[in-house]
PDB file of N, CA and C in Angstrom:
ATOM      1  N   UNK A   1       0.822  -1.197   0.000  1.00  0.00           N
ATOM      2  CA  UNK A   1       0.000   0.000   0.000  1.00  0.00           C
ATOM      3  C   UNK A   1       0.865   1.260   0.000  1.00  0.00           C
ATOM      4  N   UNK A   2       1.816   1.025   0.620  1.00  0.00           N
ATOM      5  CA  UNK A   2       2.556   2.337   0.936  1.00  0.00           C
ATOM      6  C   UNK A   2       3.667   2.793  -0.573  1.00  0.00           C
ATOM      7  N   UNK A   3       3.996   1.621  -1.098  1.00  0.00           N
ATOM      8  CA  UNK A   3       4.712   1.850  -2.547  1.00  0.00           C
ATOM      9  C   UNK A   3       3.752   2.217  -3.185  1.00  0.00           C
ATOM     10  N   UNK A   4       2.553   2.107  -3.234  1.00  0.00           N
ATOM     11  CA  UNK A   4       1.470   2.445  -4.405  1.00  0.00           C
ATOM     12  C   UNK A   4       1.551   4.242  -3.899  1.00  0.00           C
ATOM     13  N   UNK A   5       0.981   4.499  -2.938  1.00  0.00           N
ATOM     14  CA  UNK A   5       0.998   5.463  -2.672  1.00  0.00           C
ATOM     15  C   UNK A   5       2.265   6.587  -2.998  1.00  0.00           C
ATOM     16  N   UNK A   6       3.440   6.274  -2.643  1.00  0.00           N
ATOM     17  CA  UNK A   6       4.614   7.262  -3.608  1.00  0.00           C
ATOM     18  C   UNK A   6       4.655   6.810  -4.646  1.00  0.00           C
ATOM     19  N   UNK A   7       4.228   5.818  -5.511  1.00  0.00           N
ATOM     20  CA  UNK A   7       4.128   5.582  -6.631  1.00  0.00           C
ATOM     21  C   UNK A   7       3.563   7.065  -7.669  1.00  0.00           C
ATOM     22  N   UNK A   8       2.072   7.279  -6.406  1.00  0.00           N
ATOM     23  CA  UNK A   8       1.191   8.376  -7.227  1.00  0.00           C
ATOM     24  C   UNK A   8       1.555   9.339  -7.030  1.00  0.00           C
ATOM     25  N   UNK A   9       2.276   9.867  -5.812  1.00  0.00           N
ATOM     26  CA  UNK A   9       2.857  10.852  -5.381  1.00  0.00           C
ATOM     27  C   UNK A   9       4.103  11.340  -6.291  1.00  0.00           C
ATOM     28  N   UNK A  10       4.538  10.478  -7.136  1.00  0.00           N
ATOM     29  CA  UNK A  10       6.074  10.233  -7.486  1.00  0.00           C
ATOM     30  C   UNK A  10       5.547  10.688  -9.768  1.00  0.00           C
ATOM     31  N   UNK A  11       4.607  10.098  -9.643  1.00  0.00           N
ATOM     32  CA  UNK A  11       3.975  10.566 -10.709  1.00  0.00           C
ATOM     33  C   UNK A  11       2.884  11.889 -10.736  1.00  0.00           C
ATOM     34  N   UNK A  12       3.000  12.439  -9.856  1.00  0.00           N
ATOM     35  CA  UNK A  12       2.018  13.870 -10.174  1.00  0.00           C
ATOM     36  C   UNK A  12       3.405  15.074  -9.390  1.00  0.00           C
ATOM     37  N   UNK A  13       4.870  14.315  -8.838  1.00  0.00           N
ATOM     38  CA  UNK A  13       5.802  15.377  -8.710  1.00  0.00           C
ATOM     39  C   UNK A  13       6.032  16.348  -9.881  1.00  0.00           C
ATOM     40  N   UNK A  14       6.452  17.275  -9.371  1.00  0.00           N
ATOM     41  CA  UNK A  14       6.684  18.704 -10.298  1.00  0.00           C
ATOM     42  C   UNK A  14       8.256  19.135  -9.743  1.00  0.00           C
ATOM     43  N   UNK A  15       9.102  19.541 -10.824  1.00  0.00           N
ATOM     44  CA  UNK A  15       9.961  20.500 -10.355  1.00  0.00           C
ATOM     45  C   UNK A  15       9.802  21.670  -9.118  1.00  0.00           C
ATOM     46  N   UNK A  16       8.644  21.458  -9.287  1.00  0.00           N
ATOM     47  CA  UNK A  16       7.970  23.817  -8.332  1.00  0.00           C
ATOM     48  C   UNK A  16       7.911  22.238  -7.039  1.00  0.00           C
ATOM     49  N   UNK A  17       7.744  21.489  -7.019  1.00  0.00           N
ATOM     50  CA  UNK A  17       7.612  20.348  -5.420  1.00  0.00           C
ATOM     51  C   UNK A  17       9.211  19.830  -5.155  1.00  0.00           C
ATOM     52  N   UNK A  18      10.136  19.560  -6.159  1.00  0.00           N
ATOM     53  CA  UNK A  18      11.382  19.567  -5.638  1.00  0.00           C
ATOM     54  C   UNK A  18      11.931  21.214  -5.071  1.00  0.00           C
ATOM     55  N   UNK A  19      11.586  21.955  -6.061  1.00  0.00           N
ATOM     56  CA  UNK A  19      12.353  23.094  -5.090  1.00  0.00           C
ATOM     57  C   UNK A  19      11.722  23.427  -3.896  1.00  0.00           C
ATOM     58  N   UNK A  20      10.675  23.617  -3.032  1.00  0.00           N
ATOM     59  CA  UNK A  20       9.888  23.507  -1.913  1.00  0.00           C
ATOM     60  C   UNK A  20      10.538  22.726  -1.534  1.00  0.00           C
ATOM     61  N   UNK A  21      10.605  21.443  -0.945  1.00  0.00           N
ATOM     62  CA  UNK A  21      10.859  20.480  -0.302  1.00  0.00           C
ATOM     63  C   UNK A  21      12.747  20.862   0.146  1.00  0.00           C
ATOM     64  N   UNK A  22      13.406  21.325  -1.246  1.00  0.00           N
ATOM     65  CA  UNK A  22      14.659  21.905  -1.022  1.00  0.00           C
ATOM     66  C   UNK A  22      14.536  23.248  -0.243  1.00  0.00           C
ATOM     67  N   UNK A  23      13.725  23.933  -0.489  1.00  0.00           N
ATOM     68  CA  UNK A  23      14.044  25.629   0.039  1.00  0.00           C
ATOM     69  C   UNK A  23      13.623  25.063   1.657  1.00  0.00           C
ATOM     70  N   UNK A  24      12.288  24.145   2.136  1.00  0.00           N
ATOM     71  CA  UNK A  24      11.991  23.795   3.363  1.00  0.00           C
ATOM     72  C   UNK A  24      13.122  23.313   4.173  1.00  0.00           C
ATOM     73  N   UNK A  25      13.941  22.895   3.642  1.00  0.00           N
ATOM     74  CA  UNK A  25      15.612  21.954   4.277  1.00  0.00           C
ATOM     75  C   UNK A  25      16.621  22.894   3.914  1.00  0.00           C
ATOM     76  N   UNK A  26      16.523  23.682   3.688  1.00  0.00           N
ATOM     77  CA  UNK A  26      17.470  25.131   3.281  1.00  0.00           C
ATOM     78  C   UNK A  26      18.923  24.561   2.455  1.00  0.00           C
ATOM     79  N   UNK A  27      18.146  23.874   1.521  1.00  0.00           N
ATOM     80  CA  UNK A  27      19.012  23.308   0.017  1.00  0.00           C
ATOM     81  C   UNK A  27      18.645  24.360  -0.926  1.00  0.00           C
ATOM     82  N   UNK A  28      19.959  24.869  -1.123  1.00  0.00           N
ATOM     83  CA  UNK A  28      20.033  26.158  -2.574  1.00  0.00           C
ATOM     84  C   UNK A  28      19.823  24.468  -3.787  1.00  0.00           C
ATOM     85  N   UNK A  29      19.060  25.028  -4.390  1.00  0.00           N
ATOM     86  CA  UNK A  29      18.983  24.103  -6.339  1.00  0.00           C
ATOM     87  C   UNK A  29      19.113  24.871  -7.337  1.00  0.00           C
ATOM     88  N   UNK A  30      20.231  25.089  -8.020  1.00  0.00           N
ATOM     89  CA  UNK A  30      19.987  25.629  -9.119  1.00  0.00           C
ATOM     90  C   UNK A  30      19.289  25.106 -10.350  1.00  0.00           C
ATOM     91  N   UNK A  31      18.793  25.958 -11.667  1.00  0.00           N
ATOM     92  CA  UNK A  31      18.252  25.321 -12.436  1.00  0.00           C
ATOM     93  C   UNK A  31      18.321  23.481 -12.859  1.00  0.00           C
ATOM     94  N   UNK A  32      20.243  23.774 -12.743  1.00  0.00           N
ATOM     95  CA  UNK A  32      20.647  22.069 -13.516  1.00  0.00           C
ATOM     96  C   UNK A  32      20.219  21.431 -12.597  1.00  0.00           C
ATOM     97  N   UNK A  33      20.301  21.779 -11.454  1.00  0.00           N
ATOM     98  CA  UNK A  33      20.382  20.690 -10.027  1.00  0.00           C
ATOM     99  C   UNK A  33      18.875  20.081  -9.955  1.00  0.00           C
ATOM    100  N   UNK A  34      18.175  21.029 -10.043  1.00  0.00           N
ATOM    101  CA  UNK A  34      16.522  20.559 -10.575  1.00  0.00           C
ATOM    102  C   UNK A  34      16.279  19.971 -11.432  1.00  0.00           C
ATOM    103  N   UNK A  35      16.654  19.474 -12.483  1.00  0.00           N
ATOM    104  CA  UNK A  35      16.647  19.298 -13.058  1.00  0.00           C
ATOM    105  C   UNK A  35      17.010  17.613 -13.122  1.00  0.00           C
ATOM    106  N   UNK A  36      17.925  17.886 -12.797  1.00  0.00           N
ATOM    107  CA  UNK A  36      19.136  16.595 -12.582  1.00  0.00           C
ATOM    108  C   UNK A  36      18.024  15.476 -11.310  1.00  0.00           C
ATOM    109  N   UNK A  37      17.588  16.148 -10.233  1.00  0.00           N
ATOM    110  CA  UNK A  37      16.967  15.793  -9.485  1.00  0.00           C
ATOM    111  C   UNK A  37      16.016  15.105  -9.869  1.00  0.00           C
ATOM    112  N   UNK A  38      14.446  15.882 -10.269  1.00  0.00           N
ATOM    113  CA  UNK A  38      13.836  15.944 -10.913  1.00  0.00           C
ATOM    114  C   UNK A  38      14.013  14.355 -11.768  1.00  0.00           C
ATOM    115  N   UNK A  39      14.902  14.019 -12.567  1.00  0.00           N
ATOM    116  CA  UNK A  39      14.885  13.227 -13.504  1.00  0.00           C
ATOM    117  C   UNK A  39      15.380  11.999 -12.774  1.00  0.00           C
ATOM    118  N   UNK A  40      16.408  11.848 -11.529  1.00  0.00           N
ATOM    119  CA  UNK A  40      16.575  10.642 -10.787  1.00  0.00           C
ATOM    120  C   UNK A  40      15.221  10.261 -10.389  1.00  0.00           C
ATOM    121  N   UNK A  41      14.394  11.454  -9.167  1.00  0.00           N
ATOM    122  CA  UNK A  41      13.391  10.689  -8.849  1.00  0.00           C
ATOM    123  C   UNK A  41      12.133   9.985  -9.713  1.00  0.00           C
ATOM    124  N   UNK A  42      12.178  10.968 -10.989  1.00  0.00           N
ATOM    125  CA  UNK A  42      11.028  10.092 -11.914  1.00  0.00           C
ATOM    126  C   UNK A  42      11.723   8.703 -12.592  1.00  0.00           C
ATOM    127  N   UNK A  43      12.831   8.647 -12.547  1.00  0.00           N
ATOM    128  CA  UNK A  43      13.433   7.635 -13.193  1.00  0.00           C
ATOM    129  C   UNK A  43      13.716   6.581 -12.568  1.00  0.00           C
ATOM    130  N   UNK A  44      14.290   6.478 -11.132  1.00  0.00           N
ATOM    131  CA  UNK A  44      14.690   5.569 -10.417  1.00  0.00           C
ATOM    132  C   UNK A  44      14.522   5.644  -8.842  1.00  0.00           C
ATOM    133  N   UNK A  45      13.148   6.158  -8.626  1.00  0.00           N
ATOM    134  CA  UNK A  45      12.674   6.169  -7.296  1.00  0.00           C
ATOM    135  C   UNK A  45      12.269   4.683  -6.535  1.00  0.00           C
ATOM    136  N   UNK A  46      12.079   3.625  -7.442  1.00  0.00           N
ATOM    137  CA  UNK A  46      11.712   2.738  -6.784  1.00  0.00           C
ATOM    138  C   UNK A  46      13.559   1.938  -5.822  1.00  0.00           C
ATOM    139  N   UNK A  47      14.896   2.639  -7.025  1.00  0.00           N
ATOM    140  CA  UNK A  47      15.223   1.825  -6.344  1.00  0.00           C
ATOM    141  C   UNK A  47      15.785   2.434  -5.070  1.00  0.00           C
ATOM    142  N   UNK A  48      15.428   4.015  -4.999  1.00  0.00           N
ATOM    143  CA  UNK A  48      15.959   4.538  -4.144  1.00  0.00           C
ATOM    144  C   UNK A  48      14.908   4.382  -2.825  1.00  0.00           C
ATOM    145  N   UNK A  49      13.410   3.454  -3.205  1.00  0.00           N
ATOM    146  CA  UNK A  49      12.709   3.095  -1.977  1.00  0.00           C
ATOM    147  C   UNK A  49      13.178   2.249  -1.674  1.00  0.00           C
ATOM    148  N   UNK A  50      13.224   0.863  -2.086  1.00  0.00           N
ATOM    149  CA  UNK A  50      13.635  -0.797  -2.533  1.00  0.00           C
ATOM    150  C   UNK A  50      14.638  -1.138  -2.958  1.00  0.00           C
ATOM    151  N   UNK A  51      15.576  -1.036  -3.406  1.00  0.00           N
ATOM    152  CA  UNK A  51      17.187  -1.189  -3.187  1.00  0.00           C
ATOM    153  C   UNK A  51      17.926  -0.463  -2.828  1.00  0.00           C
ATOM    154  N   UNK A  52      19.347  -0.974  -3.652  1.00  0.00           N
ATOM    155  CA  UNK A  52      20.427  -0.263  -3.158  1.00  0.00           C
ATOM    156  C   UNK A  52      20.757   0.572  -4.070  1.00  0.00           C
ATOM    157  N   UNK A  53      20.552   2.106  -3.585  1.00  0.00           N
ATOM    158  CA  UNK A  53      20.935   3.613  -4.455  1.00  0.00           C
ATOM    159  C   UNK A  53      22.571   3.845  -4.363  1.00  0.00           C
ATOM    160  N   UNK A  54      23.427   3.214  -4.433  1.00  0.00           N
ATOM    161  CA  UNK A  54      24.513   3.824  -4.125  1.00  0.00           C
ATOM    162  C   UNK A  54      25.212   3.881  -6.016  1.00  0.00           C
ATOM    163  N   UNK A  55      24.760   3.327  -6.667  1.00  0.00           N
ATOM    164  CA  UNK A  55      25.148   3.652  -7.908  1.00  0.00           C
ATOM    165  C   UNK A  55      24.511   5.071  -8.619  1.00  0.00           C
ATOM    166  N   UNK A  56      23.205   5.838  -7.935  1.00  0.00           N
ATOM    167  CA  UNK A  56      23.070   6.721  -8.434  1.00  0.00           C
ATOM    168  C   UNK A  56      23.449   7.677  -7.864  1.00  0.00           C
ATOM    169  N   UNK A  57      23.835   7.112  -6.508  1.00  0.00           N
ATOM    170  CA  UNK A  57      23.848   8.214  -5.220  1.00  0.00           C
ATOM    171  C   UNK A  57      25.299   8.728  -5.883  1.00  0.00           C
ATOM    172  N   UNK A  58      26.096   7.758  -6.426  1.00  0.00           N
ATOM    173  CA  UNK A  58      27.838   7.994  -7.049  1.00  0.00           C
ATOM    174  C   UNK A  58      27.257   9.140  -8.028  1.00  0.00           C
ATOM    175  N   UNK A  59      26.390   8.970  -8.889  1.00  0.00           N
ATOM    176  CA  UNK A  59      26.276   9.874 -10.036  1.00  0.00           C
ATOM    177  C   UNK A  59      25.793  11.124  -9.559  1.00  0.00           C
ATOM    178  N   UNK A  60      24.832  10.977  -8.836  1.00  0.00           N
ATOM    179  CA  UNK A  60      24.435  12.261  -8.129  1.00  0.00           C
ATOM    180  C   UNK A  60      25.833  13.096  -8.055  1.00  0.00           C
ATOM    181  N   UNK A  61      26.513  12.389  -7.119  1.00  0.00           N
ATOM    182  CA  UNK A  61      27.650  13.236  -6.569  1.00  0.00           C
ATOM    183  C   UNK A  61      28.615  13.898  -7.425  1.00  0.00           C
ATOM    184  N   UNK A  62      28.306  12.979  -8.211  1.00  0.00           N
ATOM    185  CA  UNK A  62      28.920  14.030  -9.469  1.00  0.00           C
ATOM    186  C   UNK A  62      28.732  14.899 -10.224  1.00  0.00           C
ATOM    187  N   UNK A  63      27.357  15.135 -10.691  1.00  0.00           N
ATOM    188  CA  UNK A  63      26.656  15.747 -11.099  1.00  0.00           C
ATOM    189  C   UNK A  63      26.040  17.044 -10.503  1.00  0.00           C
ATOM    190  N   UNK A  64      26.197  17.418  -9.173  1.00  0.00           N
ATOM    191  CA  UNK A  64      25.578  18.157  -8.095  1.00  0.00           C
ATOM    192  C   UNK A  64      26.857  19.068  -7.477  1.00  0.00           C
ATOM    193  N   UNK A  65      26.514  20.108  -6.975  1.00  0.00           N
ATOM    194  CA  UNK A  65      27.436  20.678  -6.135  1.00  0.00           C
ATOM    195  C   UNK A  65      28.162  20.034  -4.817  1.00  0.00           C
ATOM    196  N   UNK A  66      28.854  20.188  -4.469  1.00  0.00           N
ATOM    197  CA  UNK A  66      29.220  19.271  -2.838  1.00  0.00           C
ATOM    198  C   UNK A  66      28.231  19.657  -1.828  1.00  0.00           C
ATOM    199  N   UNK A  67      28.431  20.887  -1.683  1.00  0.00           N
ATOM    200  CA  UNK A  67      27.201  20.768  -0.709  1.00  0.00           C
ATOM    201  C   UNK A  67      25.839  20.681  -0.668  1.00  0.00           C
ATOM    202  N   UNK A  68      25.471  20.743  -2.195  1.00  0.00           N
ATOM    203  CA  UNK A  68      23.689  20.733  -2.488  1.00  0.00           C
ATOM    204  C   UNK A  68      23.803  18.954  -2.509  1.00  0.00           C
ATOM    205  N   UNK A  69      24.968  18.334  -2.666  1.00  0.00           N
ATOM    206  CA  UNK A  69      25.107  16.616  -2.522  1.00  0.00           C
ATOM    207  C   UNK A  69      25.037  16.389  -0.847  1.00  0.00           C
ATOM    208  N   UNK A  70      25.927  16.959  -0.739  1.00  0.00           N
ATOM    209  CA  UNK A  70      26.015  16.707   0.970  1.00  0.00           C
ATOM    210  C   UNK A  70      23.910  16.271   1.678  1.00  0.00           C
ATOM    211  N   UNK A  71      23.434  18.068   1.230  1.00  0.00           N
ATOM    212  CA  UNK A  71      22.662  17.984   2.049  1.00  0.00           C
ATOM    213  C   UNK A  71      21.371  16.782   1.414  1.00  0.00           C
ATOM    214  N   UNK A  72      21.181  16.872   0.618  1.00  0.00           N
ATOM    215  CA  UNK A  72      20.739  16.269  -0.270  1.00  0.00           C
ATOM    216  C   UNK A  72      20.577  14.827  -0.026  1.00  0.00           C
ATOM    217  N   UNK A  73      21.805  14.022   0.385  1.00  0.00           N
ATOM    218  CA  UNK A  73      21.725  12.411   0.875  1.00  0.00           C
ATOM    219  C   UNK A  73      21.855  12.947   2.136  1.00  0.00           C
ATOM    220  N   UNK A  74      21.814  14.202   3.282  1.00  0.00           N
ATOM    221  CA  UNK A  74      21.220  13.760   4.295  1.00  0.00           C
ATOM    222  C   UNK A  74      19.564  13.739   4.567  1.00  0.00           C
ATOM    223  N   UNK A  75      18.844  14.555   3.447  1.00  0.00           N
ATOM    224  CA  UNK A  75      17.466  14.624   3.597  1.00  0.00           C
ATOM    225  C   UNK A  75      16.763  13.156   3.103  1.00  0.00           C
ATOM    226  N   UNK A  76      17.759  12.320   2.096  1.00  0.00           N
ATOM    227  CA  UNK A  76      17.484  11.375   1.475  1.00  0.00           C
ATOM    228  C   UNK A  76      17.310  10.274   3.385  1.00  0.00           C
ATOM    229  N   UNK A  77      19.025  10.343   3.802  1.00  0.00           N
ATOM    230  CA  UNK A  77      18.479   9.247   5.012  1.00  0.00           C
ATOM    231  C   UNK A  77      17.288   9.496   5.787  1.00  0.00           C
ATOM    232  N   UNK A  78      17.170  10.804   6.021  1.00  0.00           N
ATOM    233  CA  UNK A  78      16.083  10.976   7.152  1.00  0.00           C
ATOM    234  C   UNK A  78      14.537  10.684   6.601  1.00  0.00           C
ATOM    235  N   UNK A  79      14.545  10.822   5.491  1.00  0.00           N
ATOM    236  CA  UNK A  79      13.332  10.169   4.438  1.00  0.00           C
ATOM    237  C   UNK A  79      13.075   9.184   4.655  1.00  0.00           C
ATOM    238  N   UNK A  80      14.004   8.540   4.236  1.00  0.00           N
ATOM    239  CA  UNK A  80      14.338   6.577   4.279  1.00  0.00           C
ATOM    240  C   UNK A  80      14.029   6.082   5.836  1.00  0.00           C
ATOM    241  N   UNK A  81      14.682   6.694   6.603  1.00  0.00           N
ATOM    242  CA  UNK A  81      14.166   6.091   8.246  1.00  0.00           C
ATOM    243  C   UNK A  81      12.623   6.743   8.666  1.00  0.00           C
ATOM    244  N   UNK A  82      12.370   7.764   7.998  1.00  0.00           N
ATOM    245  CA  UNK A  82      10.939   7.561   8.184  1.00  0.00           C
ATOM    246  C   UNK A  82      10.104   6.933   7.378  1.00  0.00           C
ATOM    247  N   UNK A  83      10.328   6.560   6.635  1.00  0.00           N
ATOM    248  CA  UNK A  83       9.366   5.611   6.116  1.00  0.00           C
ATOM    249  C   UNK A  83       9.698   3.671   5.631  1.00  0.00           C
ATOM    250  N   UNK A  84      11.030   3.556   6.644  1.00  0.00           N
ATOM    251  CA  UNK A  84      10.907   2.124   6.509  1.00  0.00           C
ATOM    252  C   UNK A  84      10.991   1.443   7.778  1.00  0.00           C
TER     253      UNK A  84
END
């Protein structure tokens, strides 16, 4: 029940809901970074519910500023322990 549910949540996300969720955790995003974002979670959110993210979490890090990465996989753990 609960995968169905970010399932729908995960399909009606918007860019204007990643930057909120960033400005609420006082993560600067620039355009690319939204972008970049944006396209992991529509693309590979299940495995960042249900497996192991550390192959995108690598790309992320590359792709992202250090500290918009930094904060970024810490909002990711505190996500993850609330909802597993």
């Amino acid at each position: 029940m609960q995968e169905f549910i970010i399932r729908e949540y995960i399909n009606q996300l918007t860019k204007e809901d990643i930057i909120c969720l960033a400005k609420n955790n006082q993560i600067s995003l620039d355009n690319k970074e939204v972008d970049i974002i944006y396209l992991y979670i529509k693309k590979h959110w299940q495995t960042f519910y249900n497996g192991n993210p550390q192959n995108h979490l690598k790309e992320l890090k590359s792709k992202l500023r250090p500290t918009t990465y930094q904060k970024l996989e810490h909002l990711y753990c505190q996500l993850k322990n609330k909802i597993s």
